[in-house]
Protein backbone atom coordinates (compact mmCIF):
# COMPACT_ATOMS: atom_id res chain seq x y z
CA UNK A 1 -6.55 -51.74 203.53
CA UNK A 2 -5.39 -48.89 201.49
CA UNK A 3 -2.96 -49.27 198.62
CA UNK A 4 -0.69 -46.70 196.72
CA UNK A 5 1.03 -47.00 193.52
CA UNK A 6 3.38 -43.95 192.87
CA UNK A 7 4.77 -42.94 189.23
CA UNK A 8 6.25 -40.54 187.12
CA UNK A 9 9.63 -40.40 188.62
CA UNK A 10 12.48 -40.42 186.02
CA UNK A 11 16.33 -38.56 185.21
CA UNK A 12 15.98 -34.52 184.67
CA UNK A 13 17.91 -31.53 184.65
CA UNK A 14 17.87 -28.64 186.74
CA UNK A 15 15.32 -26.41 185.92
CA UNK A 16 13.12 -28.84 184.76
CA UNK A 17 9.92 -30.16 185.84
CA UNK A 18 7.95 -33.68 186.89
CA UNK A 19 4.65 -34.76 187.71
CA UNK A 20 4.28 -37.58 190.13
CA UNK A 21 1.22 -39.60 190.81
CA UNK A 22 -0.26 -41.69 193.39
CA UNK A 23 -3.33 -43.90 192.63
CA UNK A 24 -5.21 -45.16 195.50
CA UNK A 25 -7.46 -48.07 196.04
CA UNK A 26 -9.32 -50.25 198.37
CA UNK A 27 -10.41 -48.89 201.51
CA UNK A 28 -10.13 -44.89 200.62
CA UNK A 29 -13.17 -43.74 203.05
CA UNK A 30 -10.81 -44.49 205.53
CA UNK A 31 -8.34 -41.56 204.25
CA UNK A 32 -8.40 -38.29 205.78
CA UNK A 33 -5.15 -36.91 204.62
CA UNK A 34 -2.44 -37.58 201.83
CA UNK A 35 1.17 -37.19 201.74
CA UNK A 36 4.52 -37.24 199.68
CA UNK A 37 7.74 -38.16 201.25
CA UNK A 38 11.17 -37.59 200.11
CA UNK A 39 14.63 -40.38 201.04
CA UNK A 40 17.40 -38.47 199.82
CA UNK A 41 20.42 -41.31 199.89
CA UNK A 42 21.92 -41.70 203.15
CA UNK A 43 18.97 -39.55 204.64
CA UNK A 44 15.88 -39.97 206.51
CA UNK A 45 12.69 -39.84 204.71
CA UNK A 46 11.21 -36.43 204.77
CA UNK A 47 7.79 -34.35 204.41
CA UNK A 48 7.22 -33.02 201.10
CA UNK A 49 4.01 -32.32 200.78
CA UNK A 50 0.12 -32.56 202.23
CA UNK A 51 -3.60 -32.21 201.11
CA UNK A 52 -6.49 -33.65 202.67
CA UNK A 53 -8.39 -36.51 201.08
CA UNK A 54 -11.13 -33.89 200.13
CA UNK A 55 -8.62 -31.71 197.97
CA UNK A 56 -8.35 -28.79 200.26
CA UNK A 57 -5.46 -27.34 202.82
CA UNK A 58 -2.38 -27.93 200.85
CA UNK A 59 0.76 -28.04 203.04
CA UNK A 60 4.20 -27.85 201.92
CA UNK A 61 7.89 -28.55 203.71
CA UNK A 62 9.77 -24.76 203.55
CA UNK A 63 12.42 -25.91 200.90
CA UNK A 64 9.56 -26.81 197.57
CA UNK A 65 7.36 -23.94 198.92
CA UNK A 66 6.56 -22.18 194.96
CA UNK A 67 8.01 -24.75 193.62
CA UNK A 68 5.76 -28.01 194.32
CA UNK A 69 2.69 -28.20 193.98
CA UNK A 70 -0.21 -30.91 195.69
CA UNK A 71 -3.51 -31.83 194.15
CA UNK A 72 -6.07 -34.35 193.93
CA UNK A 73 -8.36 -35.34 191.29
CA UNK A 74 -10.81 -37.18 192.66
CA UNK A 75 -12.31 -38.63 189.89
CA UNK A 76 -9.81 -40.65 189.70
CA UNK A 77 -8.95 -41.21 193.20
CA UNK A 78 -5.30 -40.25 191.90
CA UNK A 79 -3.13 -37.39 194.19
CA UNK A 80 -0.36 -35.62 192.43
CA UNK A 81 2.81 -33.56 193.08
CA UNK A 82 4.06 -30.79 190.22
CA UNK A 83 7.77 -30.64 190.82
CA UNK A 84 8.27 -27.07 188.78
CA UNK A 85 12.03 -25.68 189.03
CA UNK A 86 14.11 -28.75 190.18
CA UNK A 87 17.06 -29.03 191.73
CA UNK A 88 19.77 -31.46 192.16
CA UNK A 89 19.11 -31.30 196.11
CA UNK A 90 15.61 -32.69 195.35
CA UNK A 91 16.78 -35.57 194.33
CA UNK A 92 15.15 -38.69 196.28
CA UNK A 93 12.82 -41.75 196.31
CA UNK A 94 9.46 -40.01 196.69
CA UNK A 95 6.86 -42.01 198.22
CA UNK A 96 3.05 -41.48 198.63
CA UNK A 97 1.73 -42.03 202.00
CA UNK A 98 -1.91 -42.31 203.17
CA UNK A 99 -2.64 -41.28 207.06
CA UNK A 100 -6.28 -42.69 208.47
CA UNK A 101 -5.40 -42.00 211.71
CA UNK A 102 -4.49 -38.52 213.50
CA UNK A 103 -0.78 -38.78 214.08
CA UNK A 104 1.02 -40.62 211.66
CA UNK A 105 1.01 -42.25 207.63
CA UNK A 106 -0.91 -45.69 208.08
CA UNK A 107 -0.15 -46.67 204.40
CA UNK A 108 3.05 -46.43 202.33
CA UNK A 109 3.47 -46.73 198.00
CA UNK A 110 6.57 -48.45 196.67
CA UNK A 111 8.40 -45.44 196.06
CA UNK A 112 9.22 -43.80 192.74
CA UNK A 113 12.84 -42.63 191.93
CA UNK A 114 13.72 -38.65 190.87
CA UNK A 115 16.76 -37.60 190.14
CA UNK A 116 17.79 -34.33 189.05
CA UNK A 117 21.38 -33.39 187.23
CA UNK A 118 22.79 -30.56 187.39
């Protein structure tokens, strides 16, 4: 198995900025590709964000194109996502998700809570 543990999350204003992590452990050779997820409340959760498990071919959902920003450092098996220029629309429970398969996210974190004021 594969396990996630997101932080970082916390209360900021617009404008502002946020790094979240994800550290992963156990099986991780199984990992091919890494994702963030946003549940706005009273939404569906929703694709933020993409890299493979390598740290290459960032992909990014239209509305935190610029903004967000992906990366891995494998060192320390730890992915991360730079929310630059926030908004009170991004506000969500982001969650880390690891996909081993080819079609969908096999393995999901806790979640970590962002809120942005305006």
């Amino acid at each position: 198995q594969v396990q996630l543990v997101e932080s970082g999350g916390g209360l900021v204003q617009a404008g502002g900025s946020l790094r979240l992590s994800c550290a992963v452990s156990g099986r991780t050779f199984t990992i091919n590709r890494m994702g963030w997820f946003g549940q706005a409340p009273g939404k569906a959760r929703e694709f933020v964000a993409s890299i493979s498990w390598s740290g290459n071919s960032p992909v990014y959902a239209d509305p935190v194109k610029g903004r967000f920003t992906i990366f891995r450092d494998n060192a320390k098996n730890t992915v991360y996502l730079q929310m630059n220029s926030l908004k009170p629309e991004d506000t969500a429970v982001y969650y880390c998700a690891a996909r081993m398969g080819i079609d969908r996210y096999d393995a999901w974190g806790q979640g970590t809570q962002v809120t942005v004021s305006s």
